[in-house]
PDB file of N, CA and C in Angstrom:
ATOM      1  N   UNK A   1      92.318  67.019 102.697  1.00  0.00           N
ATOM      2  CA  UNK A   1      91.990  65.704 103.170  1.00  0.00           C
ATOM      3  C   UNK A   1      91.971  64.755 101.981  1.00  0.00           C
ATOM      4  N   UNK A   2      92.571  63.747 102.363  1.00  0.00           N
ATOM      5  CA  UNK A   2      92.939  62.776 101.137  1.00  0.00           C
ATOM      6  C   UNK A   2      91.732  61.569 101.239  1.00  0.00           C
ATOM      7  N   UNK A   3      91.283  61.022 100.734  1.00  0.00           N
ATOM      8  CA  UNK A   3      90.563  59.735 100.673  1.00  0.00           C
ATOM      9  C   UNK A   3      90.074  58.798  99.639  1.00  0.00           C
ATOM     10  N   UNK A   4      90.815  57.544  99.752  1.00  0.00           N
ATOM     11  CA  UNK A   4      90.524  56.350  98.720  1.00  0.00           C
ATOM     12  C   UNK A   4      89.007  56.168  98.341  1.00  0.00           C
ATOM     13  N   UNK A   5      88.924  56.395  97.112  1.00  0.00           N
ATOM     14  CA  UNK A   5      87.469  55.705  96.701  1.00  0.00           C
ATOM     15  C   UNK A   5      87.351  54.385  95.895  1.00  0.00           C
ATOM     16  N   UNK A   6      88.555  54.141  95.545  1.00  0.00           N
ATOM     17  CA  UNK A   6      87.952  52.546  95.259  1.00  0.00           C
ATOM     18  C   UNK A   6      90.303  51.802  94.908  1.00  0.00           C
ATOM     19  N   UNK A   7      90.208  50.470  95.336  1.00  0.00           N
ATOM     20  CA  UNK A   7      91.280  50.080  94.961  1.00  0.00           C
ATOM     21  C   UNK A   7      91.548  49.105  93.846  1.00  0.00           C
ATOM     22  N   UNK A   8      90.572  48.298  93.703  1.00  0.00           N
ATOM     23  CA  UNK A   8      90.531  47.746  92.651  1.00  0.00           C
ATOM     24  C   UNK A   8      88.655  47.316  92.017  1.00  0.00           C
ATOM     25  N   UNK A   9      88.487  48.233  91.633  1.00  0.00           N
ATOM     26  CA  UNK A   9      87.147  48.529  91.089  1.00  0.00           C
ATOM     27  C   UNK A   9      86.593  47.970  89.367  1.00  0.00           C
ATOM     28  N   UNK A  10      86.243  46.833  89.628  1.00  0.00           N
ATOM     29  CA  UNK A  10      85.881  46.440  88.067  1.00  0.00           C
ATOM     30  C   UNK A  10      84.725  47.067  87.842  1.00  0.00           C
ATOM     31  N   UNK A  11      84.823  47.658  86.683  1.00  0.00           N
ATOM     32  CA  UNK A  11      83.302  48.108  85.598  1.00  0.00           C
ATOM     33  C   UNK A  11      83.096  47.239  84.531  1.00  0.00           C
ATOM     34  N   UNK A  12      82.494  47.131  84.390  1.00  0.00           N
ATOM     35  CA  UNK A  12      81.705  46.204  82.910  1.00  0.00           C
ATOM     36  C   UNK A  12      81.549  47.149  81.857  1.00  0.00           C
ATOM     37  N   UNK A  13      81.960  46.908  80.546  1.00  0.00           N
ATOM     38  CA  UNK A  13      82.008  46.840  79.767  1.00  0.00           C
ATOM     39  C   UNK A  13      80.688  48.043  79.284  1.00  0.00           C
ATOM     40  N   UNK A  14      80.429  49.026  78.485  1.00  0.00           N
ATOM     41  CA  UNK A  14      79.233  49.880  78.899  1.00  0.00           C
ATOM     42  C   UNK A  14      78.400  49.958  79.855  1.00  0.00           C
ATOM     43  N   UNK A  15      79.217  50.283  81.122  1.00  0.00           N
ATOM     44  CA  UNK A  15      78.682  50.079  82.102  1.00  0.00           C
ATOM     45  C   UNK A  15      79.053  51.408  83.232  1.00  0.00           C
ATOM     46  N   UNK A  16      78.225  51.927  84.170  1.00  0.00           N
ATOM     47  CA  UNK A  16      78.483  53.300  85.033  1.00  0.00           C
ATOM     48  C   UNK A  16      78.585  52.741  86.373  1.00  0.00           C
ATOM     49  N   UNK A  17      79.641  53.591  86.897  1.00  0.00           N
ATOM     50  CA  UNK A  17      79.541  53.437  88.441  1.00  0.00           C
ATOM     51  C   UNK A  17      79.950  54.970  89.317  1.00  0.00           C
ATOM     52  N   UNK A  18      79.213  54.927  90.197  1.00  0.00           N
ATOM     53  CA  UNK A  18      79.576  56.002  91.211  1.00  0.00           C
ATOM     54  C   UNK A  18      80.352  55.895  92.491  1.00  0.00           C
ATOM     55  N   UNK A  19      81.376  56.611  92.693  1.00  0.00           N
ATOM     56  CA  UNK A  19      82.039  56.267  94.177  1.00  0.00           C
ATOM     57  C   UNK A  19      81.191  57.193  95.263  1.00  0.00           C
ATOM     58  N   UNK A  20      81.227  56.977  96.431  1.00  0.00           N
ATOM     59  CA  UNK A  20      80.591  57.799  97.848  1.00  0.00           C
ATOM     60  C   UNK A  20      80.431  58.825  97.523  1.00  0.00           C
ATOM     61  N   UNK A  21      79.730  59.479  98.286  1.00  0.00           N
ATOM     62  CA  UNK A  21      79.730  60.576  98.276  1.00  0.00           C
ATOM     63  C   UNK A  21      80.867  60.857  99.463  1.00  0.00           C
ATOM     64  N   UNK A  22      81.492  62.020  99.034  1.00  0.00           N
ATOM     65  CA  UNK A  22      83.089  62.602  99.971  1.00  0.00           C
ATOM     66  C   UNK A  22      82.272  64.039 100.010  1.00  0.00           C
ATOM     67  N   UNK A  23      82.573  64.217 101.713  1.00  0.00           N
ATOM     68  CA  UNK A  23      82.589  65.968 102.133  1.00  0.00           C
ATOM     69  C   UNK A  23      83.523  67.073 102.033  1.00  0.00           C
ATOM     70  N   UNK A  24      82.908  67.746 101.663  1.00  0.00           N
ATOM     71  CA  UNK A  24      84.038  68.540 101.226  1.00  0.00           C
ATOM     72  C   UNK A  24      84.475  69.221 102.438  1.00  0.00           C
ATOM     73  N   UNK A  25      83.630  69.322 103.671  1.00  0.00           N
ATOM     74  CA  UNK A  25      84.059  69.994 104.965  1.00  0.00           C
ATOM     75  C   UNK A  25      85.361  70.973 105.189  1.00  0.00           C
ATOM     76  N   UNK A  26      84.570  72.165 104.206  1.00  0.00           N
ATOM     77  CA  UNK A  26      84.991  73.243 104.189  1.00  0.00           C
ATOM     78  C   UNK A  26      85.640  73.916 103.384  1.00  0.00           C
ATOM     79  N   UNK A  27      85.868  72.577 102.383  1.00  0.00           N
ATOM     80  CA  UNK A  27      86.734  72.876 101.245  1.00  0.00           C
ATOM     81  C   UNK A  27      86.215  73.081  99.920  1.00  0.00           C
ATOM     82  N   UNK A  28      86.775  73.618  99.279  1.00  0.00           N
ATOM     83  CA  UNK A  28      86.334  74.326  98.061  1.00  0.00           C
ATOM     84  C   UNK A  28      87.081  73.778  96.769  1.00  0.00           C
ATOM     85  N   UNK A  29      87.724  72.985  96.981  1.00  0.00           N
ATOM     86  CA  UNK A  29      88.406  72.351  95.528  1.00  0.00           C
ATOM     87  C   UNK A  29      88.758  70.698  95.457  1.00  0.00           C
ATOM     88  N   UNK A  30      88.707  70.183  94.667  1.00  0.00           N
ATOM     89  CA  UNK A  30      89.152  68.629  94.513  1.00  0.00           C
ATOM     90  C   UNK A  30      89.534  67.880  93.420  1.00  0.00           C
ATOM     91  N   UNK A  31      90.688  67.264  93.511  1.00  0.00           N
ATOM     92  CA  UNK A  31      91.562  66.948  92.976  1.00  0.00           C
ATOM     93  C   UNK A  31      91.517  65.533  92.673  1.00  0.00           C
ATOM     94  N   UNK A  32      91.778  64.712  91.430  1.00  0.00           N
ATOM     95  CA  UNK A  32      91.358  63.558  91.397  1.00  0.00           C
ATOM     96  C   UNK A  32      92.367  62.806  90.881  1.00  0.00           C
ATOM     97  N   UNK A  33      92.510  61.061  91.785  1.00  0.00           N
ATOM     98  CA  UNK A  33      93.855  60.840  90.971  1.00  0.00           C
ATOM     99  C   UNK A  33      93.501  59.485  90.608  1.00  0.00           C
ATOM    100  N   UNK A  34      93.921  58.828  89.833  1.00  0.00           N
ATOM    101  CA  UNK A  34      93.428  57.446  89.094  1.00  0.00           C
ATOM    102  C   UNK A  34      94.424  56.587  88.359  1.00  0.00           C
ATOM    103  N   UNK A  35      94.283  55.396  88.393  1.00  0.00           N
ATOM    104  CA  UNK A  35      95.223  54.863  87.965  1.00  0.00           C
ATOM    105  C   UNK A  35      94.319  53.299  87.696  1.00  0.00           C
ATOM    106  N   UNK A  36      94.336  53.663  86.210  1.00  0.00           N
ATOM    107  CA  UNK A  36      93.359  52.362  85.102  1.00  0.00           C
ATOM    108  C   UNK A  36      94.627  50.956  84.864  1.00  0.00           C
ATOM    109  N   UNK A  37      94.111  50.105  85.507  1.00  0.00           N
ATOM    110  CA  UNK A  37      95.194  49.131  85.510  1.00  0.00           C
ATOM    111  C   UNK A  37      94.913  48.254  83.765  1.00  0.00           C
ATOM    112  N   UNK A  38      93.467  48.373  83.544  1.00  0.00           N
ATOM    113  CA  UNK A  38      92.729  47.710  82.457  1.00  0.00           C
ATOM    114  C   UNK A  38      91.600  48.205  81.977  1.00  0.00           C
ATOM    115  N   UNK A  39      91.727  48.616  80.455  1.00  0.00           N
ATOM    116  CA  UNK A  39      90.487  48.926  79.900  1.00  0.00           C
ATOM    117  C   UNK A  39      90.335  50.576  79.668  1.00  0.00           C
ATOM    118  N   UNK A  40      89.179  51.432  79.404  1.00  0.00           N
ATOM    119  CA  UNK A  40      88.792  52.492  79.040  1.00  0.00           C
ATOM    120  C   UNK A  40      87.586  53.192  79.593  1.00  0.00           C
ATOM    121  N   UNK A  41      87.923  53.886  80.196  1.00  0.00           N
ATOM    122  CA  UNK A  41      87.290  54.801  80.828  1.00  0.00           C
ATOM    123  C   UNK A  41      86.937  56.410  81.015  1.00  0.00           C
ATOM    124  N   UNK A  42      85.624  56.657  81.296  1.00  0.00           N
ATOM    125  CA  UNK A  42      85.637  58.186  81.001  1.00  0.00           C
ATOM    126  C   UNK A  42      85.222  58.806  82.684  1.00  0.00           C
ATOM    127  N   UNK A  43      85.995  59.488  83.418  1.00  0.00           N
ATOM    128  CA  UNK A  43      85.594  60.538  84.677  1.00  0.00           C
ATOM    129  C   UNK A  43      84.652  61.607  84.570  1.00  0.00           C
ATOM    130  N   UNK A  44      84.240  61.444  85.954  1.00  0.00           N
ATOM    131  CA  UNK A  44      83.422  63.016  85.761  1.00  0.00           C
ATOM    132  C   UNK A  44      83.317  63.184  87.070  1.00  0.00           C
ATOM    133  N   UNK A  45      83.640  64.601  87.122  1.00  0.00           N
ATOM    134  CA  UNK A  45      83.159  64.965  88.831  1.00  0.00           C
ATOM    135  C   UNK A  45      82.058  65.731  89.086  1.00  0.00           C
ATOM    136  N   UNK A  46      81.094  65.044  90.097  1.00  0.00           N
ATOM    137  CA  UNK A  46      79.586  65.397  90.223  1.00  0.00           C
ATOM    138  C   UNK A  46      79.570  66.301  92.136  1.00  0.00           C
ATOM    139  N   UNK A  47      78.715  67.386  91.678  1.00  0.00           N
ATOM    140  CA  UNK A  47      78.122  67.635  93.247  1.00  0.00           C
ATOM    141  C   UNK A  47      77.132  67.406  93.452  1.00  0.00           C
ATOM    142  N   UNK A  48      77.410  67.787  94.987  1.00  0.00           N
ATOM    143  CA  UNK A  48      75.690  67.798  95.799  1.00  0.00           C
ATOM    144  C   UNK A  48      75.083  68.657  96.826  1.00  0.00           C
ATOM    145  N   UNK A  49      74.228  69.417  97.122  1.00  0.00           N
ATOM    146  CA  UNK A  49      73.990  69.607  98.562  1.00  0.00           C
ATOM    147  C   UNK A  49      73.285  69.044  99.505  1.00  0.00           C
ATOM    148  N   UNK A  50      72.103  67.634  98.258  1.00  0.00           N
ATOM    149  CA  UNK A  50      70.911  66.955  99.363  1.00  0.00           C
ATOM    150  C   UNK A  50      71.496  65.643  99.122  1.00  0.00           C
ATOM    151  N   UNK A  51      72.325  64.749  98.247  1.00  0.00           N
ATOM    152  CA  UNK A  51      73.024  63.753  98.413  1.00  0.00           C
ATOM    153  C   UNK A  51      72.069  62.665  97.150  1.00  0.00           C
ATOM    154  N   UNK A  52      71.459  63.831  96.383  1.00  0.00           N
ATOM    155  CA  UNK A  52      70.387  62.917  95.786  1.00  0.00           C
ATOM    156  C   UNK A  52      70.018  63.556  94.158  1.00  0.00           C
ATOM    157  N   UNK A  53      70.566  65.058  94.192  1.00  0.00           N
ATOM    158  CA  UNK A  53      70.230  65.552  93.263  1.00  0.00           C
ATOM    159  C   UNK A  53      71.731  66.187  92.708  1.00  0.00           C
ATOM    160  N   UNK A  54      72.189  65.662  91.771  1.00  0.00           N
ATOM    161  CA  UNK A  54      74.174  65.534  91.401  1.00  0.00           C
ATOM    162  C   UNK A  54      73.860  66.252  90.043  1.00  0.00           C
ATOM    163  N   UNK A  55      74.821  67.325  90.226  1.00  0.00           N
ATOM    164  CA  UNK A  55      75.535  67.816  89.159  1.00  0.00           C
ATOM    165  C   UNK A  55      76.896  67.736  88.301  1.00  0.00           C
ATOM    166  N   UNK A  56      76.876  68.459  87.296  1.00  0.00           N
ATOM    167  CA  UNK A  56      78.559  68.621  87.000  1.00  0.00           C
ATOM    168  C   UNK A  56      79.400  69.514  87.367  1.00  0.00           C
ATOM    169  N   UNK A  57      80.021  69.766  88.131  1.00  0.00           N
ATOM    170  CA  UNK A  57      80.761  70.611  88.879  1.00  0.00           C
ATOM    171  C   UNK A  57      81.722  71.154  87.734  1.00  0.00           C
ATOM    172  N   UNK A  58      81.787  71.166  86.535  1.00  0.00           N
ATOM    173  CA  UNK A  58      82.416  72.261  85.750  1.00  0.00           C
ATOM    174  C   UNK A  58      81.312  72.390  84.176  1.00  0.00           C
ATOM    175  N   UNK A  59      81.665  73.369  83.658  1.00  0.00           N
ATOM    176  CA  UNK A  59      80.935  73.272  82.349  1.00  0.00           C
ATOM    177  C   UNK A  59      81.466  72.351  81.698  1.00  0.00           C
ATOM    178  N   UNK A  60      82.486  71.664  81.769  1.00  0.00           N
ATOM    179  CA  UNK A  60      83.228  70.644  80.720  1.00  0.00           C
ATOM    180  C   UNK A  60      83.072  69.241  81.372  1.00  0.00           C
ATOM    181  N   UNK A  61      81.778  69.063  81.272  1.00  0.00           N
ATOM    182  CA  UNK A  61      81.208  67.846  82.202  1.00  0.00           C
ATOM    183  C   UNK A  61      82.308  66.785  82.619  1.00  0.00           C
ATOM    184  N   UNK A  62      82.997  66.306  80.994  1.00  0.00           N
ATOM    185  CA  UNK A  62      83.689  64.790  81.277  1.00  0.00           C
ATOM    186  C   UNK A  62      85.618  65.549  81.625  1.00  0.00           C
ATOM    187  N   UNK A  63      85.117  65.875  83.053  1.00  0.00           N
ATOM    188  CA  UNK A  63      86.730  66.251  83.621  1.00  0.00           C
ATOM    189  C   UNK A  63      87.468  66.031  83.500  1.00  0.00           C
ATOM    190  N   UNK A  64      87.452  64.420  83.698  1.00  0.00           N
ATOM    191  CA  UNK A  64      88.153  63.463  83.512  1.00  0.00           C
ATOM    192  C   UNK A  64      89.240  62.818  82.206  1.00  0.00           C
ATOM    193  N   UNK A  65      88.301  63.355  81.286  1.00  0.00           N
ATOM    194  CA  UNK A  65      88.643  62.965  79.792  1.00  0.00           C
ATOM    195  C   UNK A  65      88.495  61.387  79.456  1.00  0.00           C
ATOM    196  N   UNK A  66      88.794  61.074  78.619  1.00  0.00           N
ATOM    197  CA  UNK A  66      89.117  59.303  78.149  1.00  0.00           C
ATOM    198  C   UNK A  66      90.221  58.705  78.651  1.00  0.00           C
ATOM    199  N   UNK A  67      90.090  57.922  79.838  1.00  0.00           N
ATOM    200  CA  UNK A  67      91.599  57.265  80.471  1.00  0.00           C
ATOM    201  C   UNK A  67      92.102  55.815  80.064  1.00  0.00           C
ATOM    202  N   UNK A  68      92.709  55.970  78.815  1.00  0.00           N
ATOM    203  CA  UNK A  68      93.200  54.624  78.898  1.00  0.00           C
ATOM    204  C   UNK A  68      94.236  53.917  79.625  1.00  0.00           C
ATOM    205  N   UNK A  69      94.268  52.749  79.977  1.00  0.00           N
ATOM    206  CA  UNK A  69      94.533  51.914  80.829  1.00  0.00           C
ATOM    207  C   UNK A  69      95.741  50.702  80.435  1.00  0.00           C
ATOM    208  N   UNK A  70      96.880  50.274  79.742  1.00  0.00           N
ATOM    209  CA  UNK A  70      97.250  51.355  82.209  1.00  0.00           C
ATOM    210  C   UNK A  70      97.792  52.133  81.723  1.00  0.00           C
ATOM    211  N   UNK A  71      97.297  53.124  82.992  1.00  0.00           N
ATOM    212  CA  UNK A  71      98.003  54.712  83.124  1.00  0.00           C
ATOM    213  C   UNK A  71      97.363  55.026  84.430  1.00  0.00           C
ATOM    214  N   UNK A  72      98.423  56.525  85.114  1.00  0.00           N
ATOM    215  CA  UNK A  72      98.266  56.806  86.195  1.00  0.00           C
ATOM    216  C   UNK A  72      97.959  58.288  85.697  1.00  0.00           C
ATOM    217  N   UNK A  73      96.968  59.001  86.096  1.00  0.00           N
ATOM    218  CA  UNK A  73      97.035  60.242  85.704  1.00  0.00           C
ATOM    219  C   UNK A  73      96.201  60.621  86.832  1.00  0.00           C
ATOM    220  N   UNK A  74      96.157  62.727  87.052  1.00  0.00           N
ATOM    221  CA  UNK A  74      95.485  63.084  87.841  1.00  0.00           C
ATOM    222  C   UNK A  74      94.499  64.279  87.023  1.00  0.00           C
ATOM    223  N   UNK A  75      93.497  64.715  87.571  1.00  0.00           N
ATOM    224  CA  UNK A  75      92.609  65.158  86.655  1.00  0.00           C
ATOM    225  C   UNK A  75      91.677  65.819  87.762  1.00  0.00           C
ATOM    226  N   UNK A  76      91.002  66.880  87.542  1.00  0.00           N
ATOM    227  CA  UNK A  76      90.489  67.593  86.343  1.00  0.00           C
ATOM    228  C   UNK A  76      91.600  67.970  85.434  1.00  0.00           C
ATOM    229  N   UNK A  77      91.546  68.146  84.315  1.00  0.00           N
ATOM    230  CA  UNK A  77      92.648  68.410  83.552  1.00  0.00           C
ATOM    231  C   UNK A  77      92.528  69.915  82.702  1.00  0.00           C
ATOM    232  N   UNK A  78      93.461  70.766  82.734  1.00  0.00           N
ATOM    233  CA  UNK A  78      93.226  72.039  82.252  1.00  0.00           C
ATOM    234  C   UNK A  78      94.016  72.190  80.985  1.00  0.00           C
ATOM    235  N   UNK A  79      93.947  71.629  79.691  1.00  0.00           N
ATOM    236  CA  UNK A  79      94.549  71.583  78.578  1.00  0.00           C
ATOM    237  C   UNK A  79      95.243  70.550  78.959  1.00  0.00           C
ATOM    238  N   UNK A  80      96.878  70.769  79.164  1.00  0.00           N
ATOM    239  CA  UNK A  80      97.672  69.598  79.678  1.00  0.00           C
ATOM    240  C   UNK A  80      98.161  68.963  81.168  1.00  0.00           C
ATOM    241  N   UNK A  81      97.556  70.194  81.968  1.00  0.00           N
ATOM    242  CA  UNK A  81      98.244  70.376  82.894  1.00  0.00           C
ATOM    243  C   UNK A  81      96.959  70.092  83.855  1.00  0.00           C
ATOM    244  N   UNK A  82      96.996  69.640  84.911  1.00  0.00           N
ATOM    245  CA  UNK A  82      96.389  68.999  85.791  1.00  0.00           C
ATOM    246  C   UNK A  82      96.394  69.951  86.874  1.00  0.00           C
ATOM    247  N   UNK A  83      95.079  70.183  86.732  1.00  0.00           N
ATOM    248  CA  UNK A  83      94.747  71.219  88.292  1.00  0.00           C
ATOM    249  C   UNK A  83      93.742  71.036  88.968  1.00  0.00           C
ATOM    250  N   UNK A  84      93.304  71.400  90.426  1.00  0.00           N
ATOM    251  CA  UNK A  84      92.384  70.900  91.034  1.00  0.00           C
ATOM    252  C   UNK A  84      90.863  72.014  90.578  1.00  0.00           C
ATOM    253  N   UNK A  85      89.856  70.954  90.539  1.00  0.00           N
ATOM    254  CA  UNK A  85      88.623  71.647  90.118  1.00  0.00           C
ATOM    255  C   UNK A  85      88.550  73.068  91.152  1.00  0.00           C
ATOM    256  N   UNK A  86      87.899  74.210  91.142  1.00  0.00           N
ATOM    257  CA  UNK A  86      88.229  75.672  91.959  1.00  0.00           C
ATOM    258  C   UNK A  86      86.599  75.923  92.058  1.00  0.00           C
ATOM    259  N   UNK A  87      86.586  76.281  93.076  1.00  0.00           N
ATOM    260  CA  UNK A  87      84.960  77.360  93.540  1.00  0.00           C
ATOM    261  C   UNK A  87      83.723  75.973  93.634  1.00  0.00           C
ATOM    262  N   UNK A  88      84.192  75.170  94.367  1.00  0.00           N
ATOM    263  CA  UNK A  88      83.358  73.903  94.255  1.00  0.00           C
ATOM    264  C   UNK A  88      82.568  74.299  95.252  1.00  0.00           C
ATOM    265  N   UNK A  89      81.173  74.737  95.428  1.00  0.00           N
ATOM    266  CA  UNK A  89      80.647  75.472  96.525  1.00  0.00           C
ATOM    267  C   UNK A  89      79.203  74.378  97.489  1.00  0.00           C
ATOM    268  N   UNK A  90      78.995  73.368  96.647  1.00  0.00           N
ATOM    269  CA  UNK A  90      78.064  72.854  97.172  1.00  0.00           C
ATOM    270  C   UNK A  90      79.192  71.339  98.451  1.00  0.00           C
ATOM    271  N   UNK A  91      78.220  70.968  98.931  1.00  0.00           N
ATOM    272  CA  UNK A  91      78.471  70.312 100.593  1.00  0.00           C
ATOM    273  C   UNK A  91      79.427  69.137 100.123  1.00  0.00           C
ATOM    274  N   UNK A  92      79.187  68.240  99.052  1.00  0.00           N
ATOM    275  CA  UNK A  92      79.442  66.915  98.350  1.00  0.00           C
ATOM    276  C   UNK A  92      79.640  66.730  97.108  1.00  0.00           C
ATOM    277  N   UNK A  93      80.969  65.519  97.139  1.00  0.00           N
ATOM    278  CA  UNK A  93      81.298  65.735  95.777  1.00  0.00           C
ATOM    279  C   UNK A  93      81.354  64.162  95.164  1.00  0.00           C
ATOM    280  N   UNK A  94      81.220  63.105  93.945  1.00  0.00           N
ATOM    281  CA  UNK A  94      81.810  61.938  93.982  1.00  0.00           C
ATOM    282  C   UNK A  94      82.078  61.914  92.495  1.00  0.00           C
ATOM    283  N   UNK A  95      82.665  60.594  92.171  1.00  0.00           N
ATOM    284  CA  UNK A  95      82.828  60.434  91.195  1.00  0.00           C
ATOM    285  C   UNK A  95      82.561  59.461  89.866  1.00  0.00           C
ATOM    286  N   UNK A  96      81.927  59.568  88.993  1.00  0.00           N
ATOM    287  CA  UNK A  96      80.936  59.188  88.081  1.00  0.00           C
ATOM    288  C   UNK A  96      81.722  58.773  87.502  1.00  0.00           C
ATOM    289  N   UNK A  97      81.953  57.318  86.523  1.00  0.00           N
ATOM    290  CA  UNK A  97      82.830  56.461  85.886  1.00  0.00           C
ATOM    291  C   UNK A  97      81.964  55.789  84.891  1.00  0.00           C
ATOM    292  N   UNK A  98      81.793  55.780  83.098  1.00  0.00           N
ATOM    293  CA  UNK A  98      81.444  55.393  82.806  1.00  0.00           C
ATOM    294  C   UNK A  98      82.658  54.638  81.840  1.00  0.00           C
ATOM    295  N   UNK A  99      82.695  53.233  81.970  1.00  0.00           N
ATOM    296  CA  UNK A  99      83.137  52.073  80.701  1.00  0.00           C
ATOM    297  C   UNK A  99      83.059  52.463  79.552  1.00  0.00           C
ATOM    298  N   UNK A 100      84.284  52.274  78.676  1.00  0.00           N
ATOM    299  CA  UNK A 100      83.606  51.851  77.019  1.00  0.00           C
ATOM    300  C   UNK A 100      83.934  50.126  77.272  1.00  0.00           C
ATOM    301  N   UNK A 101      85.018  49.763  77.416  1.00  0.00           N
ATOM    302  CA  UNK A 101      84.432  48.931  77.448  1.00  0.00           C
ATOM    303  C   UNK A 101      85.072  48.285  78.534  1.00  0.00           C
ATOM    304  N   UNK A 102      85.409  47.083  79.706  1.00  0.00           N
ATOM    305  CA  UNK A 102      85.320  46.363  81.177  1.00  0.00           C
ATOM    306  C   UNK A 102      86.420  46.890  81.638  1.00  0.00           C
ATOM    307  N   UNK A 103      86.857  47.588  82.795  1.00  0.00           N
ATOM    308  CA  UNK A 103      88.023  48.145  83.098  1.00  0.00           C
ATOM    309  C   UNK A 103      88.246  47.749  84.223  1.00  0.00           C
ATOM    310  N   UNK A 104      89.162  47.974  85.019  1.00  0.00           N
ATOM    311  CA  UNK A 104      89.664  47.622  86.509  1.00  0.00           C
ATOM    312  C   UNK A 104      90.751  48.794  87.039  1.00  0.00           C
ATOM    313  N   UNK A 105      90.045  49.833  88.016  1.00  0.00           N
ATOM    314  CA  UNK A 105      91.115  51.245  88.409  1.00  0.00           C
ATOM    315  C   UNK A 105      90.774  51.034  89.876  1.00  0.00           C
ATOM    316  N   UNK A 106      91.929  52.018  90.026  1.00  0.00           N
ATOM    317  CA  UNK A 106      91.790  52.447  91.689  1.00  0.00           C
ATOM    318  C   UNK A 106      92.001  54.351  91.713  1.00  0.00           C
ATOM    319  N   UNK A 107      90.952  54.758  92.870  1.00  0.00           N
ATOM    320  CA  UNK A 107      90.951  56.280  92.699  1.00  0.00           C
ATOM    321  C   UNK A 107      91.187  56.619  93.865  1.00  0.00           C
ATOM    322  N   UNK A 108      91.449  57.885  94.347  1.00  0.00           N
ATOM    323  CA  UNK A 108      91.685  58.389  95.333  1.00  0.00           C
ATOM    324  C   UNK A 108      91.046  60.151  94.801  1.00  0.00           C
ATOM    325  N   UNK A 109      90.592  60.964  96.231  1.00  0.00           N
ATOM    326  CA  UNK A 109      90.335  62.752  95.868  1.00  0.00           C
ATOM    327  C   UNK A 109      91.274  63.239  96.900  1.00  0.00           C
ATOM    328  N   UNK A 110      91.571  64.443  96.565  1.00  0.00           N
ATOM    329  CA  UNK A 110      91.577  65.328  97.623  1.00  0.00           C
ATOM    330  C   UNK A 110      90.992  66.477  97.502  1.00  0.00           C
ATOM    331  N   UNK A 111      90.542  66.495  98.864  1.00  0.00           N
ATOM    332  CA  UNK A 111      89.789  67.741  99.196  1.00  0.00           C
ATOM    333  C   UNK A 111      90.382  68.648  99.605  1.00  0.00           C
ATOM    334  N   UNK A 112      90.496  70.274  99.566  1.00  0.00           N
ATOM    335  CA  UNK A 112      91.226  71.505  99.838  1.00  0.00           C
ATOM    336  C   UNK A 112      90.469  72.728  99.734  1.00  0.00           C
ATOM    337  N   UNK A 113      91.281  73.599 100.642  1.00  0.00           N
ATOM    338  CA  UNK A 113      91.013  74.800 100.198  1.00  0.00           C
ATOM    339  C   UNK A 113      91.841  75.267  99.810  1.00  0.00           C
ATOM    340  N   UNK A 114      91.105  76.527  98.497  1.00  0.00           N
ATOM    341  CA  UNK A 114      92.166  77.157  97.884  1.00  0.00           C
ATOM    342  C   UNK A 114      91.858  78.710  98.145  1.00  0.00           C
TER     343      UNK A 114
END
């Protein structure tokens, strides 16, 4: 299941934002795709099971890496190669965006089983 989380999303400049929370309804992996029209940015993909208490869904917290802008990339990223996060077991998943400095992206996940 595919779903937009933001299309044109400004952050400020040291500044954090979170997209929805997305269900994973049934699925066990998720895939993240982004595309930084402006600026610098760092991803991270967080879970949940009560919608209130968020983790990092891998040991390598910032999934995402440093996205500079513009660029289209997809991520979690496994050295070079882009694969979807695996064994994602809790209910909810979103995605944590912190600025270095004012950016403007649009994201999209997908959800799967693997």
């Amino acid at each position: 299941m595919y779903q937009v989380l933001s299309t044109k999303l400004y952050i400020g400049a040291s500044a954090t934002q979170y997209s929805q929370a997305v269900s994973m309804e049934g699925g066990n992996a998720a895939f993240v795709e982004t595309t930084v029209y402006a600026g610098v940015v760092q991803g991270y993909l967080e879970q949940s099971n009560d919608l209130e208490n968020w983790t990092s869904v891998s040991a390598n917290a910032n999934t995402g890496g440093t996205i500079t802008g513009p660029t289209y990339t997809f991520w979690p990223l496994a050295a070079t190669v882009p694969t979807p996060e695996k064994n994602i077991s809790a209910a909810y998943v979103r995605v944590k965006w912190v600025a270095t400095n004012a950016t403007i992206l649009a994201c999209g996940i997908n959800i799967s089983k693997l």
